[in-house]
PDB file of N, CA and C in Angstrom:
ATOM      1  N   UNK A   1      14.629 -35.021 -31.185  1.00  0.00           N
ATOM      2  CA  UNK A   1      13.876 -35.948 -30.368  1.00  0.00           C
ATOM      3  C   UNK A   1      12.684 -35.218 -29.773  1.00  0.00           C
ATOM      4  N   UNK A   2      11.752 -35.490 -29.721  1.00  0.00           N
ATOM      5  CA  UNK A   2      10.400 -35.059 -29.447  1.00  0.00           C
ATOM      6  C   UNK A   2       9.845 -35.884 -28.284  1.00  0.00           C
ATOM      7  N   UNK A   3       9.410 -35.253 -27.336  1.00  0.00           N
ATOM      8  CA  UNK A   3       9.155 -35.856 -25.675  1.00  0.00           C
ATOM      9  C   UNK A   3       7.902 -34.802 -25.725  1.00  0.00           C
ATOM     10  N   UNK A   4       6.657 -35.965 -25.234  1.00  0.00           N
ATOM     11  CA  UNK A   4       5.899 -35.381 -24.685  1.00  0.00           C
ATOM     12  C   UNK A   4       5.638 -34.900 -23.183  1.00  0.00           C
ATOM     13  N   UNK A   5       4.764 -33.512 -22.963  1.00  0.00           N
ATOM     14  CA  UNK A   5       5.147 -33.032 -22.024  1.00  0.00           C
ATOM     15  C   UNK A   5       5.059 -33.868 -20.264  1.00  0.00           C
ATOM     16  N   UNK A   6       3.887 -34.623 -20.586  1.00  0.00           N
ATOM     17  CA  UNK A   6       4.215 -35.702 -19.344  1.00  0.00           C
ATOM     18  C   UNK A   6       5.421 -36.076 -19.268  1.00  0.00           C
ATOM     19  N   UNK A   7       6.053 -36.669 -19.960  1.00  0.00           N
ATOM     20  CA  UNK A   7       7.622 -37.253 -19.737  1.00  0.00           C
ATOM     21  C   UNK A   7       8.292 -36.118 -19.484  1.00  0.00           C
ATOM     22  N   UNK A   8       8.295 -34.763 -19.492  1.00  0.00           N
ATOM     23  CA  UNK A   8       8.729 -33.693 -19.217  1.00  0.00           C
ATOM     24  C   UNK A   8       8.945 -33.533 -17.735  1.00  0.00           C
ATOM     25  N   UNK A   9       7.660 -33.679 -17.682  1.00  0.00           N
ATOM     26  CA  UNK A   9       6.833 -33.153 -15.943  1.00  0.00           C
ATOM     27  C   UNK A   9       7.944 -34.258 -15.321  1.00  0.00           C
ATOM     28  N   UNK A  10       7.657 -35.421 -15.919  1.00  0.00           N
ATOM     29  CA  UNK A  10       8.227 -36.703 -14.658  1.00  0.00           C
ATOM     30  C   UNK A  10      10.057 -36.763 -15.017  1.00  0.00           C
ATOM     31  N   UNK A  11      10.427 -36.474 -15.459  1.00  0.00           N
ATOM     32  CA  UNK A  11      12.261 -35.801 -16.119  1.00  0.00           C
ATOM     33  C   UNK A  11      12.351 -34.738 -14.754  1.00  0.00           C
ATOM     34  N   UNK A  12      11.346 -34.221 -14.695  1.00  0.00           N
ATOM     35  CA  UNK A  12      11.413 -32.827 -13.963  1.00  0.00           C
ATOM     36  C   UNK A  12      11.534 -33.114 -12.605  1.00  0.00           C
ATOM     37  N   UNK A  13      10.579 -33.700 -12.013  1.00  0.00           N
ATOM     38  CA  UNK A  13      10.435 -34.225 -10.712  1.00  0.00           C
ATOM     39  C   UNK A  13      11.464 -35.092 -10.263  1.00  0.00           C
ATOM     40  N   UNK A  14      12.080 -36.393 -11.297  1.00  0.00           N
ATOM     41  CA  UNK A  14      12.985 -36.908 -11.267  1.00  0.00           C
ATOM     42  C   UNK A  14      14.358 -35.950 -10.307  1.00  0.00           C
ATOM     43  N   UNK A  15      14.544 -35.258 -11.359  1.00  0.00           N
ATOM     44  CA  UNK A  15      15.774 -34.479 -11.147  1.00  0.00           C
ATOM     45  C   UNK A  15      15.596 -33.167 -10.102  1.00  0.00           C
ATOM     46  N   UNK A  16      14.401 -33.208  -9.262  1.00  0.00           N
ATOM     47  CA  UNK A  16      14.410 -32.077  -8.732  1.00  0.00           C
ATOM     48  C   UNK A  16      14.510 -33.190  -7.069  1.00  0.00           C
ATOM     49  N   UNK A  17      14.192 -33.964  -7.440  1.00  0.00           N
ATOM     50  CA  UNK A  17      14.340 -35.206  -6.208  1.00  0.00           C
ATOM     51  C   UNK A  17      15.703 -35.865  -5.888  1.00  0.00           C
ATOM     52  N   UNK A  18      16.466 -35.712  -7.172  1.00  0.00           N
ATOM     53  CA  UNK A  18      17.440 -35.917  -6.982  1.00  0.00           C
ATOM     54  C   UNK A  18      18.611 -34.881  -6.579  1.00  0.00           C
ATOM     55  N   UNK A  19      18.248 -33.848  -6.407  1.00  0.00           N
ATOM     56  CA  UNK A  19      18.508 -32.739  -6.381  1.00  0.00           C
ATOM     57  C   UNK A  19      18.819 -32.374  -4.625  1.00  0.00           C
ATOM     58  N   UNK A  20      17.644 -32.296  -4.416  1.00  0.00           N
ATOM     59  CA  UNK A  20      16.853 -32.496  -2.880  1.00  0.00           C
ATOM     60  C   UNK A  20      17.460 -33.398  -2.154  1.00  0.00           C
ATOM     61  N   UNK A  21      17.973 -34.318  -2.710  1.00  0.00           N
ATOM     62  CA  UNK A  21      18.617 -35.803  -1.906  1.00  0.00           C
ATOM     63  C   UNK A  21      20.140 -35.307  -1.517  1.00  0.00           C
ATOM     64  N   UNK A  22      20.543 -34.964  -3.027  1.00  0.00           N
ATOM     65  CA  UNK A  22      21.816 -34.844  -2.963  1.00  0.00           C
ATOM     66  C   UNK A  22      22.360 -33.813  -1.993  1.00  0.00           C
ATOM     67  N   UNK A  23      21.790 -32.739  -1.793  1.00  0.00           N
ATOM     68  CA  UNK A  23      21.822 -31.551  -1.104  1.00  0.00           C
ATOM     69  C   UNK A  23      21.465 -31.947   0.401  1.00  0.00           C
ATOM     70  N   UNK A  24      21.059 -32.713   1.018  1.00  0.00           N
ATOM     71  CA  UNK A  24      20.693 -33.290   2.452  1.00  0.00           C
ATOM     72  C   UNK A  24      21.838 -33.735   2.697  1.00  0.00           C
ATOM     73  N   UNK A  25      22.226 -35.053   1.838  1.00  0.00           N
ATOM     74  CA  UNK A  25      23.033 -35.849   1.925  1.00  0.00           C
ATOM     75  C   UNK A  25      24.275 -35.205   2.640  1.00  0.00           C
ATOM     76  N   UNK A  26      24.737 -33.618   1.342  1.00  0.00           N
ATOM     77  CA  UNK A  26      25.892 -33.430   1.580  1.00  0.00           C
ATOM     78  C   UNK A  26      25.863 -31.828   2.951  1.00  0.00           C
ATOM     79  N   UNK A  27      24.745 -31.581   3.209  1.00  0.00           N
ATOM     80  CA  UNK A  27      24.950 -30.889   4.257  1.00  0.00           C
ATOM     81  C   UNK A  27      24.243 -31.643   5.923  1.00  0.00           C
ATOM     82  N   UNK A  28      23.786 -33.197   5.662  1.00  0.00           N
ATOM     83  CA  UNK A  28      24.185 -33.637   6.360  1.00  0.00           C
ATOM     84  C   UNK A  28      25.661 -33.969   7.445  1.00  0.00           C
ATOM     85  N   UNK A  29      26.474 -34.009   6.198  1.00  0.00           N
ATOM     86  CA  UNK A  29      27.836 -34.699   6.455  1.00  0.00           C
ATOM     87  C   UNK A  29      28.517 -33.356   7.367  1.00  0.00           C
ATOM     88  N   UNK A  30      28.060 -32.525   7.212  1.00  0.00           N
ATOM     89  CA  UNK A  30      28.917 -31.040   7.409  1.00  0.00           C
ATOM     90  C   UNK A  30      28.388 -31.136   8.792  1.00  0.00           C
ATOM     91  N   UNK A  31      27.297 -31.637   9.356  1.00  0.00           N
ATOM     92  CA  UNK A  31      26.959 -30.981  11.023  1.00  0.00           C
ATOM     93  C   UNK A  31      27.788 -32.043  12.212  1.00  0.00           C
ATOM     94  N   UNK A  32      28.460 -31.336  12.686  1.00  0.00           N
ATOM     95  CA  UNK A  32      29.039 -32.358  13.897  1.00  0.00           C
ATOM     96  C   UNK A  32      28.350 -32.913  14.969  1.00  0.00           C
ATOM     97  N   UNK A  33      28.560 -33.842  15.398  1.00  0.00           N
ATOM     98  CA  UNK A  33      27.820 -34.449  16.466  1.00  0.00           C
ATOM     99  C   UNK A  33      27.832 -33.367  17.380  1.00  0.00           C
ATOM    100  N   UNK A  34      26.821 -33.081  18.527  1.00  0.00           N
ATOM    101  CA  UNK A  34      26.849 -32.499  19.422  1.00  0.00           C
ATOM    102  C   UNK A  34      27.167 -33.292  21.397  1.00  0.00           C
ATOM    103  N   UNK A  35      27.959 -33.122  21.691  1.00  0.00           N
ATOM    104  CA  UNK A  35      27.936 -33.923  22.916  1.00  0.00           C
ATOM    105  C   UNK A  35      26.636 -33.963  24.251  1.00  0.00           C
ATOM    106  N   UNK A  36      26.291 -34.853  24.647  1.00  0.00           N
ATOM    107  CA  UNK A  36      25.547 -34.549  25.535  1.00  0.00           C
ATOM    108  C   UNK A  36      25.932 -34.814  26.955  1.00  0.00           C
ATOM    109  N   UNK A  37      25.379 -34.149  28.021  1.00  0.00           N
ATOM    110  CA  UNK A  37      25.993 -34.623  29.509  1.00  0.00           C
ATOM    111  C   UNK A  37      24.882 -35.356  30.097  1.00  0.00           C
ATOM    112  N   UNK A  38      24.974 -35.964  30.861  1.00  0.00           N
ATOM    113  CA  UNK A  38      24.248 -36.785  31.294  1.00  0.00           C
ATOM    114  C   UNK A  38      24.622 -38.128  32.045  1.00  0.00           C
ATOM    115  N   UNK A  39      24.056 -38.582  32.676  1.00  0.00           N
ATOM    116  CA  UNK A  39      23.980 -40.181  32.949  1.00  0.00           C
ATOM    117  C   UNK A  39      24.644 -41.308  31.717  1.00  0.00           C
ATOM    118  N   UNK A  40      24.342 -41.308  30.367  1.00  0.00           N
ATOM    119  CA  UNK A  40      24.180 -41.854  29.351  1.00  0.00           C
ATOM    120  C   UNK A  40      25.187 -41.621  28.236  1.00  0.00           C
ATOM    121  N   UNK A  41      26.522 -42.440  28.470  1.00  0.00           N
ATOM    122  CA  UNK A  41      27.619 -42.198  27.686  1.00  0.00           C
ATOM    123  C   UNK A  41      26.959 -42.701  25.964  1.00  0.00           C
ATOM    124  N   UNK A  42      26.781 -41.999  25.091  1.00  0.00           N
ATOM    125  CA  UNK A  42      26.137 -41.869  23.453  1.00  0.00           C
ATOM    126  C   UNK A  42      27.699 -42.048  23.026  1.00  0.00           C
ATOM    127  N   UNK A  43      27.281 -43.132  22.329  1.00  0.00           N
ATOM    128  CA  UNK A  43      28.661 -43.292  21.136  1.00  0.00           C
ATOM    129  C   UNK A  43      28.037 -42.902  19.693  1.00  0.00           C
ATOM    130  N   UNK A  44      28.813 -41.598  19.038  1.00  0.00           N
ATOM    131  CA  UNK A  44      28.349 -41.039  17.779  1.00  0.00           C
ATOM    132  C   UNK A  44      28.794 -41.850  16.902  1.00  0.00           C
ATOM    133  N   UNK A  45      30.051 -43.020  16.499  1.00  0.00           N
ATOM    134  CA  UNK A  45      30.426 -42.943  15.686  1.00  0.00           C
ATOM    135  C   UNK A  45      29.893 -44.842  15.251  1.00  0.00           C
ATOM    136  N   UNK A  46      29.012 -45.249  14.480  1.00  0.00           N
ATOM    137  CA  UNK A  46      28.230 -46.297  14.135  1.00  0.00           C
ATOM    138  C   UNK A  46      28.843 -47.615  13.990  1.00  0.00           C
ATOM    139  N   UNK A  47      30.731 -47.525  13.320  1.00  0.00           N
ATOM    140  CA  UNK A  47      31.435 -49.118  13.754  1.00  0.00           C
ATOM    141  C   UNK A  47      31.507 -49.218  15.291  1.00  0.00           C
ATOM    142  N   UNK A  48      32.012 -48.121  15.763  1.00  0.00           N
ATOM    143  CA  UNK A  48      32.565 -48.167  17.348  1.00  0.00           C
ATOM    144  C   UNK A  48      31.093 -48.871  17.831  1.00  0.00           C
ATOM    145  N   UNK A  49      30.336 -47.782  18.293  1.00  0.00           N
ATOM    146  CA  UNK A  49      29.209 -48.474  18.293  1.00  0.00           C
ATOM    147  C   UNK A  49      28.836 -50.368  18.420  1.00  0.00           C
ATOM    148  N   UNK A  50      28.609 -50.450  17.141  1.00  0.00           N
ATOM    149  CA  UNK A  50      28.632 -51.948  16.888  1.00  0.00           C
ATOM    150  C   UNK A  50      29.519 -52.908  17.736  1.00  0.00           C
ATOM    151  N   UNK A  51      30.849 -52.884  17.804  1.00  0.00           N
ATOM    152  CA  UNK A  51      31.703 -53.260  18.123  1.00  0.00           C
ATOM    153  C   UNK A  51      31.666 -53.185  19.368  1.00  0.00           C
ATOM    154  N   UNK A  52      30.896 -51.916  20.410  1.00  0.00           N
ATOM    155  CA  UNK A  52      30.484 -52.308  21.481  1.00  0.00           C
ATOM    156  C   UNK A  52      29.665 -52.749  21.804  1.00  0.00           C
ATOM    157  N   UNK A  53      28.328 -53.233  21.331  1.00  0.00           N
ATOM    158  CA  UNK A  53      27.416 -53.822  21.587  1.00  0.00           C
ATOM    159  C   UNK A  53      28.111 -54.977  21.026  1.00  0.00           C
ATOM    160  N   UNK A  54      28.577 -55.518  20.241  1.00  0.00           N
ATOM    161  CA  UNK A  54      29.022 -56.878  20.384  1.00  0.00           C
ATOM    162  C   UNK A  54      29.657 -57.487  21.611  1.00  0.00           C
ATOM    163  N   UNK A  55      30.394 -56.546  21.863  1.00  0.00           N
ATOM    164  CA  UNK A  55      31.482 -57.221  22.736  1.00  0.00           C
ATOM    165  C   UNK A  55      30.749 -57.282  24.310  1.00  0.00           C
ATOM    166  N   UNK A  56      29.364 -56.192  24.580  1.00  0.00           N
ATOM    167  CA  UNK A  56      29.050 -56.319  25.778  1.00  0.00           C
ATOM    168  C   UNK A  56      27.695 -57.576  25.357  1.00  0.00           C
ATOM    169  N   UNK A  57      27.247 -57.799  24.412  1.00  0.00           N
ATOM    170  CA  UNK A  57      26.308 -58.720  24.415  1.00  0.00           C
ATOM    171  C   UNK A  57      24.948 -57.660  24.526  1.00  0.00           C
ATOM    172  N   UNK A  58      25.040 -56.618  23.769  1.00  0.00           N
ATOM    173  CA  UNK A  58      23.037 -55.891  24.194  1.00  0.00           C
ATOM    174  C   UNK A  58      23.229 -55.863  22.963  1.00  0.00           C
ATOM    175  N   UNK A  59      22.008 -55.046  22.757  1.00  0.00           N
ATOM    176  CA  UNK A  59      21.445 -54.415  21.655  1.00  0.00           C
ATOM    177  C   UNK A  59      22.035 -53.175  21.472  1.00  0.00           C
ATOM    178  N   UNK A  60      21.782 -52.723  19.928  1.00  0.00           N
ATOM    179  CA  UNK A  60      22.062 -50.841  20.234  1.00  0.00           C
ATOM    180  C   UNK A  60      20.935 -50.380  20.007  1.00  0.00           C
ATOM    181  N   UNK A  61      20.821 -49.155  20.051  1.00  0.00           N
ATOM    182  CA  UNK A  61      19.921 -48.349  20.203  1.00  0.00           C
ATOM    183  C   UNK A  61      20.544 -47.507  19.147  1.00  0.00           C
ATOM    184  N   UNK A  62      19.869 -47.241  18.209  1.00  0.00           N
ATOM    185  CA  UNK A  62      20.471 -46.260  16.972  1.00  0.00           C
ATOM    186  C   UNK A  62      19.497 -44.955  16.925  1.00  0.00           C
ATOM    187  N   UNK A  63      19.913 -43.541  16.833  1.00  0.00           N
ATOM    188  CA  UNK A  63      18.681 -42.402  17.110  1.00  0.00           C
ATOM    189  C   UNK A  63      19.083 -41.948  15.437  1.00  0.00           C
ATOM    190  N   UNK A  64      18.189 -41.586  14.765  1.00  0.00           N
ATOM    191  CA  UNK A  64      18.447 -40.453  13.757  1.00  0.00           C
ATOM    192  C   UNK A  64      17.889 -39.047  13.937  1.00  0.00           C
ATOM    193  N   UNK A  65      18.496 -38.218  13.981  1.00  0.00           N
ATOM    194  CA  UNK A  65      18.169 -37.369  14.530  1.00  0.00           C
ATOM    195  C   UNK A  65      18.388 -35.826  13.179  1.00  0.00           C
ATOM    196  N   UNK A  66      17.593 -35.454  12.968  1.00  0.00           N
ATOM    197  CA  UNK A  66      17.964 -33.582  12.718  1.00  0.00           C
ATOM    198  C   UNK A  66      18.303 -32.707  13.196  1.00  0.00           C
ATOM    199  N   UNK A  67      19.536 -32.016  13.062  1.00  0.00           N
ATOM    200  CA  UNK A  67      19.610 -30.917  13.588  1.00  0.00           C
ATOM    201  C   UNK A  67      19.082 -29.637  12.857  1.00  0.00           C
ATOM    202  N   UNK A  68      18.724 -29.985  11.414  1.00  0.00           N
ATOM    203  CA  UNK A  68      18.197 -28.247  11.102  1.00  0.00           C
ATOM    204  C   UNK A  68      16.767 -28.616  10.812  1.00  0.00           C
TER     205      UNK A  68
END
């Protein structure tokens, strides 16, 4: 099979993006929430969450945040 080198380049980028994703993704999952003190009880975990803003009637407030 014979591929010219554009389709090369974009094969390439493809998989180097997918690459990049996958690798976030999974050292995302690895960092633990960090607690904060304060005034402002933060619920980390996104059903709980929900489930309290339902039940009190607000909105949530969702942060995404980086830690590295």
């Amino acid at each position: 099979m014979y591929c010219h080198k554009s389709n090369m380049s974009v094969l390439r980028s493809v998989l180097i993006t997918v690459g990049i994703l996958t690798t976030s993704v999974v050292c995302a999952a690895e960092i633990p929430p960090v607690p904060v003190t304060g005034k402002v009880h933060w619920v980390y975990d996104y059903a709980q969450g929900k489930e309290l803003a339902r039940s009190n009637g607000k909105p949530m407030f969702v942060v995404f945040r980086c830690e590295r």
